[in-house]
Protein backbone atom coordinates (compact mmCIF):
# COMPACT_ATOMS: atom_id res chain seq x y z
CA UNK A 1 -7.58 -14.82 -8.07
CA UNK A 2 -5.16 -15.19 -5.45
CA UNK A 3 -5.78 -13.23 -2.31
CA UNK A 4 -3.26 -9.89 -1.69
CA UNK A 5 -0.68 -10.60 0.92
CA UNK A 6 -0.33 -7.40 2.50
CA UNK A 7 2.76 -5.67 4.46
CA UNK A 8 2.81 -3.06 6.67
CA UNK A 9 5.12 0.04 5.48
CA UNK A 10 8.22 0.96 6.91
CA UNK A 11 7.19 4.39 7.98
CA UNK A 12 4.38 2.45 10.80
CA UNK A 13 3.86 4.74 14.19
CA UNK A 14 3.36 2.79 17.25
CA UNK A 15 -0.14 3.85 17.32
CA UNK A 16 -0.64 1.90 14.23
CA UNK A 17 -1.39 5.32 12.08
CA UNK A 18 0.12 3.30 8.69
CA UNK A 19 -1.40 1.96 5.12
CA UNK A 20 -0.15 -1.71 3.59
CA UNK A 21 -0.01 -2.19 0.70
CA UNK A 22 0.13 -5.99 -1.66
CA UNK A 23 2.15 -6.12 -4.44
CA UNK A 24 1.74 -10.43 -4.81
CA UNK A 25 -0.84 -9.80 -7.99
CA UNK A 26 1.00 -9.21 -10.99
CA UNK A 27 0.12 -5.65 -12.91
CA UNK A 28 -1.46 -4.86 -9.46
CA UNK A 29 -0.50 -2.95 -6.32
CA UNK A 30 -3.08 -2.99 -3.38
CA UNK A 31 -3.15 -0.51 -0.52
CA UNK A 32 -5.56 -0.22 2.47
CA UNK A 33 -5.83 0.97 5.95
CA UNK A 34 -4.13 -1.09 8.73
CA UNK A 35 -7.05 -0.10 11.08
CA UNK A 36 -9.57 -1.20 8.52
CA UNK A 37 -8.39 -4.45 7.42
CA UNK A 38 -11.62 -5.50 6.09
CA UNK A 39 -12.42 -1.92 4.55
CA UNK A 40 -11.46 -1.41 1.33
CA UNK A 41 -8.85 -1.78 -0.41
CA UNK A 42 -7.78 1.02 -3.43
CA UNK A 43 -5.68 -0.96 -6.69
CA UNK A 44 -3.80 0.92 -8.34
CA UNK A 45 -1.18 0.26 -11.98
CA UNK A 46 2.73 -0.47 -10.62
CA UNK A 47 4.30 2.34 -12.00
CA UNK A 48 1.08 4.97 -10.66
CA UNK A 49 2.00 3.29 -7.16
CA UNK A 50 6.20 3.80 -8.50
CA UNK A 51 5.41 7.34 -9.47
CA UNK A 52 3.69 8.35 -6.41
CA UNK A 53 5.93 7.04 -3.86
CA UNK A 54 8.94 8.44 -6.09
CA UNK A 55 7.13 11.89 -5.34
CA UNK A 56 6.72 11.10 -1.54
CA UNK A 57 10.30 10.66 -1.47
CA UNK A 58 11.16 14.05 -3.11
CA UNK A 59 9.32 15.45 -0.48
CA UNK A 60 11.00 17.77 2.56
């Protein structure tokens, strides 16, 4: 399996509060902690991560 490349989301504080997330494995989208890059790392189906972030966005 190829490893996840990870990218740092847009919405990164300089303090480095922020999540990445991988989305280089096909059917597969990858999220961890900046601050923990060896920690774990939650997978999740494309459209949960789509649907989720879609709901983010609707929010105030």
């Amino acid at each position: 399996m190829k490893p996840f490349r990870f990218v740092k989301a847009s919405y990164s504080t300089l303090e480095k509060d922020c999540v990445e997330v991988a989305r280089n494995i096909p059917r597969t989208v990858a999220v961890r902690d900046s601050k923990r890059a060896e920690g774990p790392v939650v997978t999740v189906a494309p459209a949960a991560w789509d649907a989720f972030t879609a709901e983010l966005r609707r929010q105030p």
